[in-house]
Structure formats: structure tokens, C-alpha cells
Protein backbone atom coordinates (compact mmCIF):
# COMPACT_ATOMS: atom_id res chain seq x y z
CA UNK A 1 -20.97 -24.84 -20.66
CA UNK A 2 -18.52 -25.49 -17.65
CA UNK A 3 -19.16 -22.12 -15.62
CA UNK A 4 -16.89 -21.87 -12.36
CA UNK A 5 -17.35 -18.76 -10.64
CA UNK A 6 -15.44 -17.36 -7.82
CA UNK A 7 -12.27 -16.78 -6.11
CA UNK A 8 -9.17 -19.10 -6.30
CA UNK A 9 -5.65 -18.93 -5.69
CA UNK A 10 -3.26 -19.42 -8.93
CA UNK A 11 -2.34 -22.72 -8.27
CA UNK A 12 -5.86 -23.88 -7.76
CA UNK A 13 -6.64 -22.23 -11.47
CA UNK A 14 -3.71 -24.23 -13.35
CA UNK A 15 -5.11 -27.32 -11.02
CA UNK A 16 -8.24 -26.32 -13.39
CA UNK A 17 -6.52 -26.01 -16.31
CA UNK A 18 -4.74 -28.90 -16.07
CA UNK A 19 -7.52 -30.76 -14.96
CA UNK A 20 -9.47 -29.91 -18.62
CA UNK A 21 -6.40 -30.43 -20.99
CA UNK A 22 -6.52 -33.90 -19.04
CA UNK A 23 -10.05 -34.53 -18.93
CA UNK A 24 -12.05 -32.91 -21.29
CA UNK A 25 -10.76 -33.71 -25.08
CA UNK A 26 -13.12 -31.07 -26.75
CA UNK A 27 -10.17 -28.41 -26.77
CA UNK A 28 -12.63 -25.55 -27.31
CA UNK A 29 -13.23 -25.36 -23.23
CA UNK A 30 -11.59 -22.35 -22.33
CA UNK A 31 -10.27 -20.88 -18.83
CA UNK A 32 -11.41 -16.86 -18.59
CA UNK A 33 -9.95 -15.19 -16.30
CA UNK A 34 -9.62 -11.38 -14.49
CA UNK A 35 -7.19 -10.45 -12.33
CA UNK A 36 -7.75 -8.73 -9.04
CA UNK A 37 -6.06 -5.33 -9.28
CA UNK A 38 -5.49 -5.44 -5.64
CA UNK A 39 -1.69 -6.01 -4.72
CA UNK A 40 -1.62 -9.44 -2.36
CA UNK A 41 0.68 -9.08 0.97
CA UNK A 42 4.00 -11.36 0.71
CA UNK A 43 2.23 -13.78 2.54
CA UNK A 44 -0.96 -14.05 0.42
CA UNK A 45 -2.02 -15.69 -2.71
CA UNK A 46 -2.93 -14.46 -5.87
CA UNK A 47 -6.63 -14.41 -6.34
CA UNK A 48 -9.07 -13.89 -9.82
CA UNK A 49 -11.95 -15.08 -11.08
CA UNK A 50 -12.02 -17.78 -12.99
CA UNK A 51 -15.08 -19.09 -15.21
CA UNK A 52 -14.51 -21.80 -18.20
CA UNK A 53 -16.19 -21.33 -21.35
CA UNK A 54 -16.83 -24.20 -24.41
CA UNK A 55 -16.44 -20.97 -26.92
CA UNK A 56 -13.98 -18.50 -26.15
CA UNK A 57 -11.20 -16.71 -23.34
CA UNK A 58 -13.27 -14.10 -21.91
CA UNK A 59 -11.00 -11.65 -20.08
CA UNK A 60 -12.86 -9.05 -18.17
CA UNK A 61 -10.92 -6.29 -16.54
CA UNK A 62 -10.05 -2.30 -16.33
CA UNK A 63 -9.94 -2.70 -20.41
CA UNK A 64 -10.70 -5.16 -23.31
CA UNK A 65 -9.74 -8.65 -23.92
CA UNK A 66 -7.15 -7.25 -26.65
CA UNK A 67 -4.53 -6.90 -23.93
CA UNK A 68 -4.39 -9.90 -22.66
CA UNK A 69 -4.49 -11.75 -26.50
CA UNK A 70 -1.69 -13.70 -27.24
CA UNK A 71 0.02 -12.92 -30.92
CA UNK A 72 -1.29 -15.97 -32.28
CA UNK A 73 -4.76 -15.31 -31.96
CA UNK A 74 -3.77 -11.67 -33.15
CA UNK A 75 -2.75 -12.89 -36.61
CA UNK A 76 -5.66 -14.70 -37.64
CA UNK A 77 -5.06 -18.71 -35.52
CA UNK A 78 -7.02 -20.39 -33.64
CA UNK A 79 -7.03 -20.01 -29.78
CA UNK A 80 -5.60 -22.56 -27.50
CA UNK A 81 -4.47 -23.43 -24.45
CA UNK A 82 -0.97 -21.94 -24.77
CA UNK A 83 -3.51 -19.00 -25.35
CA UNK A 84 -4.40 -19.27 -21.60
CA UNK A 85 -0.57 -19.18 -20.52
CA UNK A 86 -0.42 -16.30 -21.90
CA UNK A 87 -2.69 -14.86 -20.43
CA UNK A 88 -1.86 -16.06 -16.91
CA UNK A 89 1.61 -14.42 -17.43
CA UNK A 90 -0.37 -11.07 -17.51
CA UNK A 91 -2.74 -12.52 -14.68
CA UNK A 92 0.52 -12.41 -12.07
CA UNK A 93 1.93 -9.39 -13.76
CA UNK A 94 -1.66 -7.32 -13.12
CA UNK A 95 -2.05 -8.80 -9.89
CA UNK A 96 1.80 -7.97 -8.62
CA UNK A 97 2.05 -4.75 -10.07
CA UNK A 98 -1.35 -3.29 -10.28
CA UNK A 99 -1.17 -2.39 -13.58
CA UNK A 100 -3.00 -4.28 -16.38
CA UNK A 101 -1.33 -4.31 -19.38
CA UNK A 102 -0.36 -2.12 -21.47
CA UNK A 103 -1.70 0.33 -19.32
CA UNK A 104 0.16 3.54 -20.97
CA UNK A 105 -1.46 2.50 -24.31
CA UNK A 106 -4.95 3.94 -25.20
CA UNK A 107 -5.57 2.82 -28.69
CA UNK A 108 -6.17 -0.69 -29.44
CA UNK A 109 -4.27 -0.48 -32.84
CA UNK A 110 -0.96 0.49 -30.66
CA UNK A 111 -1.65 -2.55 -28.26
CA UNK A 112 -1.90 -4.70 -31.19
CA UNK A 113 1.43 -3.38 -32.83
CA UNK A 114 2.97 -4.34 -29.67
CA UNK A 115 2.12 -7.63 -28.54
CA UNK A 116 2.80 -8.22 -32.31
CA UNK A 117 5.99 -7.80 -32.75
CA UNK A 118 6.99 -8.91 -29.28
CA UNK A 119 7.22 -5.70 -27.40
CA UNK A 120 6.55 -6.50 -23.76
CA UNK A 121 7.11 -4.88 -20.05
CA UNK A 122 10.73 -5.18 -19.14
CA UNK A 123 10.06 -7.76 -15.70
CA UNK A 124 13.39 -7.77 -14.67
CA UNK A 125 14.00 -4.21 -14.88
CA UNK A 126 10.76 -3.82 -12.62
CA UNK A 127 11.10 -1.90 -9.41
CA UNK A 128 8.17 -4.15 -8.05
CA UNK A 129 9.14 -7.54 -9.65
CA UNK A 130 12.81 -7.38 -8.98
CA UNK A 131 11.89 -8.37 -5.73
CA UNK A 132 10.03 -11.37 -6.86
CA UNK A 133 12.68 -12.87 -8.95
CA UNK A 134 11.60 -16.30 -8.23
CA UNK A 135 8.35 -14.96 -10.19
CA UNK A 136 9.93 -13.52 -13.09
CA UNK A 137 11.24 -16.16 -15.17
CA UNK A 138 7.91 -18.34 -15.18
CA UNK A 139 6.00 -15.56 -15.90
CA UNK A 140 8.42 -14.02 -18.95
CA UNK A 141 8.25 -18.11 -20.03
CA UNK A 142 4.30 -17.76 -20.49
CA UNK A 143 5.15 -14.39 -23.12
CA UNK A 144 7.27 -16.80 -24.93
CA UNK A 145 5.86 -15.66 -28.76
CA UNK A 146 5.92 -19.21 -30.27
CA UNK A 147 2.93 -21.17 -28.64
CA UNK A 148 4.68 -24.50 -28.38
CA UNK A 149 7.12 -22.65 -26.43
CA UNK A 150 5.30 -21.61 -23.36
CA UNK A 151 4.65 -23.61 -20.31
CA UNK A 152 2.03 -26.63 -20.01
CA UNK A 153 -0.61 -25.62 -16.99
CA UNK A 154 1.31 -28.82 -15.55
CA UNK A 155 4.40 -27.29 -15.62
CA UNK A 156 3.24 -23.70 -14.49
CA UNK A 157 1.44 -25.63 -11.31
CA UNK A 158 4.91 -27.62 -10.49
CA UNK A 159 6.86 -24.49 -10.78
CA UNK A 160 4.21 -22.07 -8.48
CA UNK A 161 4.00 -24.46 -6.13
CA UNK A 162 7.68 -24.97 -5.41
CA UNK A 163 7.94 -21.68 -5.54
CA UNK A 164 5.12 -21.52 -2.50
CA UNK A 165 7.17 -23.98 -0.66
CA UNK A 166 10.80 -23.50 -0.92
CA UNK A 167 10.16 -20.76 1.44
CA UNK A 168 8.87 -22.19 4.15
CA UNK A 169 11.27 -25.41 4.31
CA UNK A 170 14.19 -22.58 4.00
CA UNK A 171 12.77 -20.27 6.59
CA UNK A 172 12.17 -22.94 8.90
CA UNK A 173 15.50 -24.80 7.95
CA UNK A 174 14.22 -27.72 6.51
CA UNK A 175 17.15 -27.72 4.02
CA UNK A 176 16.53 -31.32 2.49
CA UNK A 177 12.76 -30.45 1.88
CA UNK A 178 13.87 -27.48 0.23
CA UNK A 179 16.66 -29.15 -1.85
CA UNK A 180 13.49 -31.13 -3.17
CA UNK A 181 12.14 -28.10 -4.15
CA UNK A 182 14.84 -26.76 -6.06
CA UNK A 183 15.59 -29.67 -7.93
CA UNK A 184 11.65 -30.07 -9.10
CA UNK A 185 12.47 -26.69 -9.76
CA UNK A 186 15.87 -26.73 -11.88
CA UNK A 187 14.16 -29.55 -13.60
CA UNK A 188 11.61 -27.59 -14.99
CA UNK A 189 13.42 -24.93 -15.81
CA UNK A 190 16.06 -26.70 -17.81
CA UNK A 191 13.56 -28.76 -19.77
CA UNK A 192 11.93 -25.01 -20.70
CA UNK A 193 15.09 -23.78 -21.94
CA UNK A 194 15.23 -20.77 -18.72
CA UNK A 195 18.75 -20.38 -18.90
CA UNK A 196 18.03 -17.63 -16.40
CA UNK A 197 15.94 -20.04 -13.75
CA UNK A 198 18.75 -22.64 -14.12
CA UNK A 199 21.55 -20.29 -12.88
CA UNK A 200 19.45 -18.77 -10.20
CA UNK A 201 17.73 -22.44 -9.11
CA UNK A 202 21.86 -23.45 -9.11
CA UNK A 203 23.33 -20.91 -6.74
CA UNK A 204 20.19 -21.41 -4.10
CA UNK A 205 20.75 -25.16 -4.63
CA UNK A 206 24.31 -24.80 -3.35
CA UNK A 207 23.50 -22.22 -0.58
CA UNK A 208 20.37 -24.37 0.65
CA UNK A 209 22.99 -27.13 1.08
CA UNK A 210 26.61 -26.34 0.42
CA UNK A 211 28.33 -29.58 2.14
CA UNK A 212 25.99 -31.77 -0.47
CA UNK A 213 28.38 -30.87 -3.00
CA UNK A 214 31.35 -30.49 -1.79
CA UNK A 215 33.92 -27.51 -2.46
CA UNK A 216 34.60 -28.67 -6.16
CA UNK A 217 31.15 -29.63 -6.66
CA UNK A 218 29.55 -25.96 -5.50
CA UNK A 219 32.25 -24.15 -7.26
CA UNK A 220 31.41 -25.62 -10.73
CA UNK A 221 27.52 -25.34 -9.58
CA UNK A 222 28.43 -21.06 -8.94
CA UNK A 223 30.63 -20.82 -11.98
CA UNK A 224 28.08 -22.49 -14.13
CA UNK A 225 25.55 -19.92 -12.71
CA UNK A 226 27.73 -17.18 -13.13
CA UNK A 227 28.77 -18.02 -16.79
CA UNK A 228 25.16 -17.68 -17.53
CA UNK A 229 24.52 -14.33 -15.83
CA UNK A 230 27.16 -12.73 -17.46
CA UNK A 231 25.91 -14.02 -20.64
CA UNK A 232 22.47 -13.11 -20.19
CA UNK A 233 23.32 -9.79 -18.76
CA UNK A 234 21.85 -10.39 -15.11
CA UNK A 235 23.67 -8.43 -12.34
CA UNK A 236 21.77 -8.96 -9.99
CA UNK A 237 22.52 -12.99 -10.78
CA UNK A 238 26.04 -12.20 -10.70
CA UNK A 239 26.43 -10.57 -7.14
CA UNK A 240 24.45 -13.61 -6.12
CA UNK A 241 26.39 -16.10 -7.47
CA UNK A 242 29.80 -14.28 -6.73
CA UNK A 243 28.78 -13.89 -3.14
CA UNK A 244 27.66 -17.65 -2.38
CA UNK A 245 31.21 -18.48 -3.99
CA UNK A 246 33.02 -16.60 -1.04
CA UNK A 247 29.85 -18.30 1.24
CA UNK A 248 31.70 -21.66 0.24
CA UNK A 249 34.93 -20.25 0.52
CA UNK A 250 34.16 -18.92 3.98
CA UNK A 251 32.67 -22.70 4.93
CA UNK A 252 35.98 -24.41 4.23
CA UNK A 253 37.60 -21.72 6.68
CA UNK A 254 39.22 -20.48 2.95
CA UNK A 255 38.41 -16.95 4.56
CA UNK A 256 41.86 -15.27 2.67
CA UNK A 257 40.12 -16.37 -0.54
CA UNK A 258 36.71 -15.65 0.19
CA UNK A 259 36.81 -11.58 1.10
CA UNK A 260 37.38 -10.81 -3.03
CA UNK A 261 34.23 -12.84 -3.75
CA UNK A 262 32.28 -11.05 -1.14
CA UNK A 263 33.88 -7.72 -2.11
CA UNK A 264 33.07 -7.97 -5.78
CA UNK A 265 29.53 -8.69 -5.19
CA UNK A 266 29.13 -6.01 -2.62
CA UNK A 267 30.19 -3.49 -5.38
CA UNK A 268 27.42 -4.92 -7.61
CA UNK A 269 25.00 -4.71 -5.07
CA UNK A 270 25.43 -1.14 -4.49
CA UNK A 271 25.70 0.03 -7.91
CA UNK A 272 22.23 -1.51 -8.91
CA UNK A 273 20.56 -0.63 -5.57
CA UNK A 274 19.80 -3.98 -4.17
CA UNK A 275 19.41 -3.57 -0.29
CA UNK A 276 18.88 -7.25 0.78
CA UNK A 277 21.45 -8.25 -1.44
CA UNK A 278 24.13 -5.36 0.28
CA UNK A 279 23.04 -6.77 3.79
CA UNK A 280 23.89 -10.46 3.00
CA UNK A 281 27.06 -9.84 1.63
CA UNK A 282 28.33 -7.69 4.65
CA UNK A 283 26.69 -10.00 6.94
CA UNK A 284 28.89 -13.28 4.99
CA UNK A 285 32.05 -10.22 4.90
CA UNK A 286 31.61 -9.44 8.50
CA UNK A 287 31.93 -13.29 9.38
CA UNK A 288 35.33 -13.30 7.46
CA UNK A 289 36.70 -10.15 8.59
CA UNK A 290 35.84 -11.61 12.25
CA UNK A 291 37.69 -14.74 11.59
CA UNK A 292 40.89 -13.07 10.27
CA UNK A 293 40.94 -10.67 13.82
CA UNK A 294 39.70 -7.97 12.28
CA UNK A 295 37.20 -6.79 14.14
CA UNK A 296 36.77 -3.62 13.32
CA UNK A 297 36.59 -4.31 9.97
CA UNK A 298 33.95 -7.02 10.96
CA UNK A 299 31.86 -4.17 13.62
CA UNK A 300 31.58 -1.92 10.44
CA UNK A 301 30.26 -4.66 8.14
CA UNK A 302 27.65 -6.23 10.51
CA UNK A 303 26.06 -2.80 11.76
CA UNK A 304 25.06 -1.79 8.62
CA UNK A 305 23.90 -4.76 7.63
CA UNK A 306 21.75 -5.00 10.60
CA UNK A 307 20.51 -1.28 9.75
CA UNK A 308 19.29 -3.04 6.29
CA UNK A 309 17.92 -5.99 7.79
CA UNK A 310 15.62 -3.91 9.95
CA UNK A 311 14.48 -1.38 7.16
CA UNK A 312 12.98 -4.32 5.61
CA UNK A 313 11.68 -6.41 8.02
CA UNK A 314 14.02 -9.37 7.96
CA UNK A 315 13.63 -10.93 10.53
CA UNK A 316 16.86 -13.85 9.80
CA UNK A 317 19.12 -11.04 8.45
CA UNK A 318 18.78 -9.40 11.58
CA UNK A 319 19.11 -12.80 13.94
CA UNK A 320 22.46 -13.14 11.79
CA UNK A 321 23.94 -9.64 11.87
CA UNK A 322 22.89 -9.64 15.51
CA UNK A 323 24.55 -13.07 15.99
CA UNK A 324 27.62 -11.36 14.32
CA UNK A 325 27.87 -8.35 16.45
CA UNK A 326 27.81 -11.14 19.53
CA UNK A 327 30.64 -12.61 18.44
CA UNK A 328 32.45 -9.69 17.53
CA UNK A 329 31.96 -8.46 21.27
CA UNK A 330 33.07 -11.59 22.64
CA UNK A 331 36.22 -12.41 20.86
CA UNK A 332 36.66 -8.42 22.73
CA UNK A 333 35.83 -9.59 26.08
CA UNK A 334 32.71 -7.29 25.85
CA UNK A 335 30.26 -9.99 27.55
CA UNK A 336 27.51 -7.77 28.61
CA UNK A 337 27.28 -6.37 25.19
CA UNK A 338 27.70 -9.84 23.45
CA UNK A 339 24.82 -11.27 25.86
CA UNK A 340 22.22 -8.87 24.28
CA UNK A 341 22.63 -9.71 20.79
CA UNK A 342 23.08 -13.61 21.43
CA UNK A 343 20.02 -12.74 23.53
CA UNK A 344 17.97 -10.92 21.06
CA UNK A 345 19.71 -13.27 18.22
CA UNK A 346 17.89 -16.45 19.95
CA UNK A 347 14.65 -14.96 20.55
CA UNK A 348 14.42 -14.13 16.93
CA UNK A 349 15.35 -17.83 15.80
CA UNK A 350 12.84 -18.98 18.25
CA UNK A 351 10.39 -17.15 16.79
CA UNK A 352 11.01 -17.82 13.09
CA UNK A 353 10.79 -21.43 13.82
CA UNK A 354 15.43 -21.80 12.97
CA UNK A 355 16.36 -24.48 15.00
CA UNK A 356 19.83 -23.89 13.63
CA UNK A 357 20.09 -20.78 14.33
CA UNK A 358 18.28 -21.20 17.57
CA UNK A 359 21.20 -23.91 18.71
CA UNK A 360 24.03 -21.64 17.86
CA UNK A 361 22.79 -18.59 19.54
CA UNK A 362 21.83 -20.55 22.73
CA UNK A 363 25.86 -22.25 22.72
CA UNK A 364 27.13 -18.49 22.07
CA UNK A 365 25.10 -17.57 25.10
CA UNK A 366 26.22 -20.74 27.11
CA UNK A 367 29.86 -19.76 25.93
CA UNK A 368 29.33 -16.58 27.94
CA UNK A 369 27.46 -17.93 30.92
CA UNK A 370 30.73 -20.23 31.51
CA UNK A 371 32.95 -17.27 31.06
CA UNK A 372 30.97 -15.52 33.67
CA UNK A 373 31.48 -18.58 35.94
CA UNK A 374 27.58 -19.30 35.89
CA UNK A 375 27.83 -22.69 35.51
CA UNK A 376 24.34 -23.69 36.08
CA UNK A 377 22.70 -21.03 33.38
CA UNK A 378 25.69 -22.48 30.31
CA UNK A 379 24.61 -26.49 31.15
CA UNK A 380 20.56 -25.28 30.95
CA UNK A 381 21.28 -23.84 27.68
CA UNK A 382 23.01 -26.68 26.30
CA UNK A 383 21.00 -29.32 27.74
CA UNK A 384 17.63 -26.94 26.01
CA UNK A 385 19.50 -27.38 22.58
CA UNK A 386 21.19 -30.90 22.83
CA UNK A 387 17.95 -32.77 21.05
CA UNK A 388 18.13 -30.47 18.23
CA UNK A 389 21.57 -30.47 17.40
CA UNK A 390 21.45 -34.89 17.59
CA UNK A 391 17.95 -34.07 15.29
CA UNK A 392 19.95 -31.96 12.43
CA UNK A 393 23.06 -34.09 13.11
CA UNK A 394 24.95 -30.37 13.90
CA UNK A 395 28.25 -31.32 14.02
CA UNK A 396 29.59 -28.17 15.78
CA UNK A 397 26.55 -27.90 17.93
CA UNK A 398 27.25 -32.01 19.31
CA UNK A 399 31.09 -30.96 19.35
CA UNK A 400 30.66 -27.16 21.33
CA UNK A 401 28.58 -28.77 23.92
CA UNK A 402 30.74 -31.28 24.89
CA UNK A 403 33.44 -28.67 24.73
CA UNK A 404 31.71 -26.05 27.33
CA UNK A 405 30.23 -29.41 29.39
CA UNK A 406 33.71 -30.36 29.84
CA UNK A 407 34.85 -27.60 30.93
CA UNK A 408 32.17 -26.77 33.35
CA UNK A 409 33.08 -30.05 34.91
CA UNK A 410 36.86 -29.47 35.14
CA UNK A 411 35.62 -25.61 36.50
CA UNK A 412 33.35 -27.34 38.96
CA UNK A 413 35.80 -29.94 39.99
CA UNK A 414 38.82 -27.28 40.45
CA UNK A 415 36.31 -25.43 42.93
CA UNK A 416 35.28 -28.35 45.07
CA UNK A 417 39.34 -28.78 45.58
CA UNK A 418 39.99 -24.74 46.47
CA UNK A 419 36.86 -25.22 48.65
CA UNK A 420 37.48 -28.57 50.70
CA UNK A 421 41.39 -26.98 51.05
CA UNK A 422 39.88 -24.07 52.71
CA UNK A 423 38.06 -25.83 55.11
């Protein structure tokens, strides 16, 4: 017997997994597993027990092992490692939901009839999981009925951990890392057949990196993705893809072209109750409306999208809608109320690690500081940012600070003249 008691994340389980289908020909070694039923912060892993057995998937938990059966073994077949798949599917759906399954069933001849004929929870229609949509697909691809279907433990590992990681690369603007990620990730998903993954995997590839493809490349990316949301019936997938279309619109300075897109998903985004999805789109809506003069239009887009931002926590949203608000204030000649959110913008990116954002806020701010005639404050900003902008090759960052530096210098030179003609 292979007994190996104690607590590990999910990855580290497939890792196990993996591991025996690799190592270990005699298939009758087993992973058992049972989920915590404690619901893991955003920022922690999943954790169970896991023990390997030579005879048989032992599932302890709240109720029997019949919940967590796949069909197969349910109509008479042999267990195997798609078996254990299946089982991890309900592994991530006890452990994110606190639920185990079936848990509105009480007789084990109405669990059976279910898992039978292919009656499972609805994940995408999940109050708790809807929010997790990177998890979703994997996990609905490990209830696939037909064995041979589901997942390897290989392919559940790749997919989990570049789910772990596209995060951080995006949160701390590592876009190319991220790319990486996506395309490990698109990869798997096509090879599975997750039409759904594909479409969602394409729109984030295009708003990770939307000059890598180019305005005809990201607009057959988006349409692809939104083809295959309609026909799958996925809103939510929709809005997304319908607002990064009027992203790349906005990009290309298309803004004319790009307030339908970002109208259209906004309407989407209300009617199924998606909050970070609403914020996003006014924040991208505000931008436009900002461009075009309309800043009104652009005031009443970014506030409540700030409001959202805050409800929840995000800490980019709000660095963004405050950004906005800046530059709404600005193109008004409002300085001291464009200082405080370019202020409170950079502090934000600062802490969050987005050098980006960080470099635009910190230009915005310079942008003022020259206004103001406090020439010494706009070059310390600019010369604070200059390495980062060279680092992510920012072409507007390079280009606005030789802009305002120029300027300062012309400012500077103009008041040595009115001063030596005074004297």
C-alpha cells in the first residue's frame, strides 16, 4: 500500500496523480481523496486529504463514497483513473461551494439516478462559481460522462496551474508572461474540445496584449469568441467579448465605433447582474466619452464605476476609474481635484506592484505640476518613472516625458529672459 496522509494543495495532488499513472504501471493504485468543506480565501489554495490505495477510491466526507462515483463505476466497470477526475471535479466544487454533492438528495437510489443519467449542478449558473469562471470549464470537463473524455491528471495540473499564474503576471503587468499562460492555456482547452475555455482563453488573450495582434487580428480573435458564446448560450461570454471589441476599437483612437460595443455589453451586464463586469465597461465607456469631449457623459460613467470597484475590493478598477475621473478634471481645468485622484490613482499602482499604471499616473500628475508652474515637482516625477517606461518600451510614457521635459525647458528658459530683462 502507498498511504500519503495529509494536507496538499490541488496541484500538488494531480502532481501525485500524475506521478503514479507515470510511475507505477499496476493501475489498481488509487488516489482517495476528501475535500475540506471549508471555503479557501481568493488568495488560498485548495486543500484535502489525500491517501493512495492499491484497492480502491476511498472518499470520506459529510456522506458516502456514492456521491462522488463516477457513472462508469455505477453501471457495473471497472474503476480507473478517469474515475479520480471525476472525482476531483467534485473535490473543487465541495471545496468552492461548501456543499458536497448532491447535497439536497437523501436517498442513495436518487443520487444514483442522477449521476446516471447525467444530471449534474448547473456551474455556470452558480452564484458562487460564476465568479470563478476560469474554474468552471476544467471542472465541468472532469463530469464529462464518457471516461476517455475527461482530462489526464497532466492536463488538469497544466490547466490549474496557469490558472494560479495568469493572475499574478496580469496583476503585476507582466503581459508576455501572462500571454504564456494563456496560450498553455487555449492549448489545452482546444485539444479537450472546451469550446467554452477557447472563447474565453481568446478574448483575455487579446486584452492581455491587444497590439500583438493587430486590429484585424483581435477582431477575428473577439468575433471567433463571440460566435461561440452565442452558440453556447454564454452571456456573460458575450458582454466580455463585445466589450474588449470596443477596448480595441478605443486603442486605435476608433472611439465613434467603439461606444456601441461598450454600450451593448453594458446592457448585458446589467441584465444578468454582473457587477465587475458593469464597472469595466463604464470604466472603457468613460475613456471614450472623455475622448469625444464629453465629459459629462464620461463623469457619470467613471463614478459609478468607481462606486463598483470599491464594493468589491478592486483595487485596479478603482486605480483606473480614479485615473479617469483625473483626467476628466483636467481636460476642465479642475487641477486640485485632478491632483487627488492622479494622487490616489498612483499610490494604488504602487501598491499593486502596475508599473504601467504607476508611469501614467505619475506623467498625469507631472502634467499638472507643469501646469501649476512647479517645474521642479513635474521633472522629479518623470525622471522617478523614466526607467520603467525604457523597461516596458512605453511608447507614450518615452514620448509624454519628452513632451512635458521640453516644455519645462522652454518655461524655464522664457523666465530666465523676463527675469534678466527686469534687472
Amino acid at each position: 500500500m502507498i498511504a500519503c496522509e495529509g494536507d496538499f494543495d490541488v496541484p500538488a495532488a494531480l502532481e501525485h496523480i500524475a506521478s503514479t499513472q507515470e510511475l507505477n504501471a499496476d493501475p489498481s493504485t488509487r488516489l482517495a481523496a476528501s475535500a475540506s468543506t471549508t471555503f479557501p480565501k481568493n488568495n488560498e489554495p485548495l486543500q484535502f486529504t489525500v491517501t493512495a490505495s492499491e484497492t480502491a477510491l476511498t472518499l470520506t466526507g459529510p456522506a458516502c463514497s456514492l456521491r462522488w462515483a463516477p457513472p462508469e463505476v455505477l453501471n457495473g466497470e471497472t474503476l480507473g483513473l478517469a474515475g479520480d477526475i471525476w472525482a476531483l471535479g467534485w473535490i473543487a466544487w465541495e471545496a468552492l461551494t461548501d456543499d458536497y454533492p448532491f447535497e439536497e438528495l437523501k436517498l442513495d437510489f436518487e443520487v444514483t439516478m442522477r449521476i446516471i443519467e447525467g444530471h449534474l449542478p448547473s456551474i455556470y449558473d452558480h452564484d458562487q462559481l460564476s465568479q470563478i469562471r476560469s474554474l468552471c470549464s476544467p471542472m465541468q470537463s472532469c463530469w464529462k460522462p464518457e471516461p476517455k473524455e475527461r482530462p489526464s491528471a497532466i492536463e488538469c495540473l497544466k490547466t490549474l496551474r496557469w490558472i494560479e499564474n495568469r493572475g499574478k503576471h496580469r496583476l503585476q503587468n507582466r503581459h508576455e508572461e501572462a500571454s504564456k499562460m494563456y496560450e498553455e492555456g487555449l492549448s489545452i482547452a482546444r485539444s479537450t474540445g472546451d469550446q467554452n475555455m477557447v472563447a474565453e482563453l481568446l478574448v483575455l488573450l487579446v486584452e492581455n496584449q491587444p497590439g500583438q495582434f493587430g486590429l484585424v487580428g483581435a477582431e477575428a480573435s473577439l468575433t471567433e469568441a463571440l460566435t461561440i458564446f452565442k452558440r453556447v448560450g454564454n452571456d456573460g461570454g458575450q458582454a466580455n467579448a463585445l466589450r474588449e471589441i470596443g477596448e480595441v476599437q478605443r486603442s486605435q483612437g476608433r472611439h465613434v465605433e467603439a461606444e456601441p460595443w461598450f454600450t451593448e455589453a453594458l446592457a448585458i451586464y446589467k441584465r444578468i447582474g454582473r457587477d465587475l463586469g458593469q464597472a469595466n465597461t463604464l470604466r472603457g465607456l468613460g475613456d471614450v466619452q472623455r475622448s469625444l469631449s464629453k465629459n459629462f457623459e464620461a463623469e457619470t460613467s467613471f463614478n459609478p464605476a468607481l462606486a463598483i470597484y470599491e464594493s468589491l475590493g478592486h483595487k485596479l478598477g478603482r486605480a483606473n476609474a480614479l485615473s479617469g475621473l483625473g483626467n476628466v478634471c483636467l481636460a476642465r481645468s479642475e487641477y486640485t481635484e485632478a491632483e487627488a485622484g492622479y494622487t490616489q490613482a498612483l499610490a494604488i499602482y504602487e501598491s499593486i506592484g502596475n508599473d504601467l499604471g504607476r508611469v501614467t499616473a505619475a506623467l498625469d500628475l507631472s502634467r499638472i505640476r507643469f501646469r501649476q508652474a512647479r517645474y521642479a515637482e513635474a521633472k522629479a516625477l518623470i525622471n522617478e518613472t523614466e526607467g520603467i517606461s525604457k523597461r516596458l518600451d512605453y511608447s507614450w510614457g518615452m514620448r509624454t516625458s519628452e513632451i512635458i521635459l521640453r516644455r519645462i525647458l522652454e518655461a524655464e528658459s522664457r523666465r530666465s529672459v523676463e527675469l534678466g530683462s527686469s534687472l
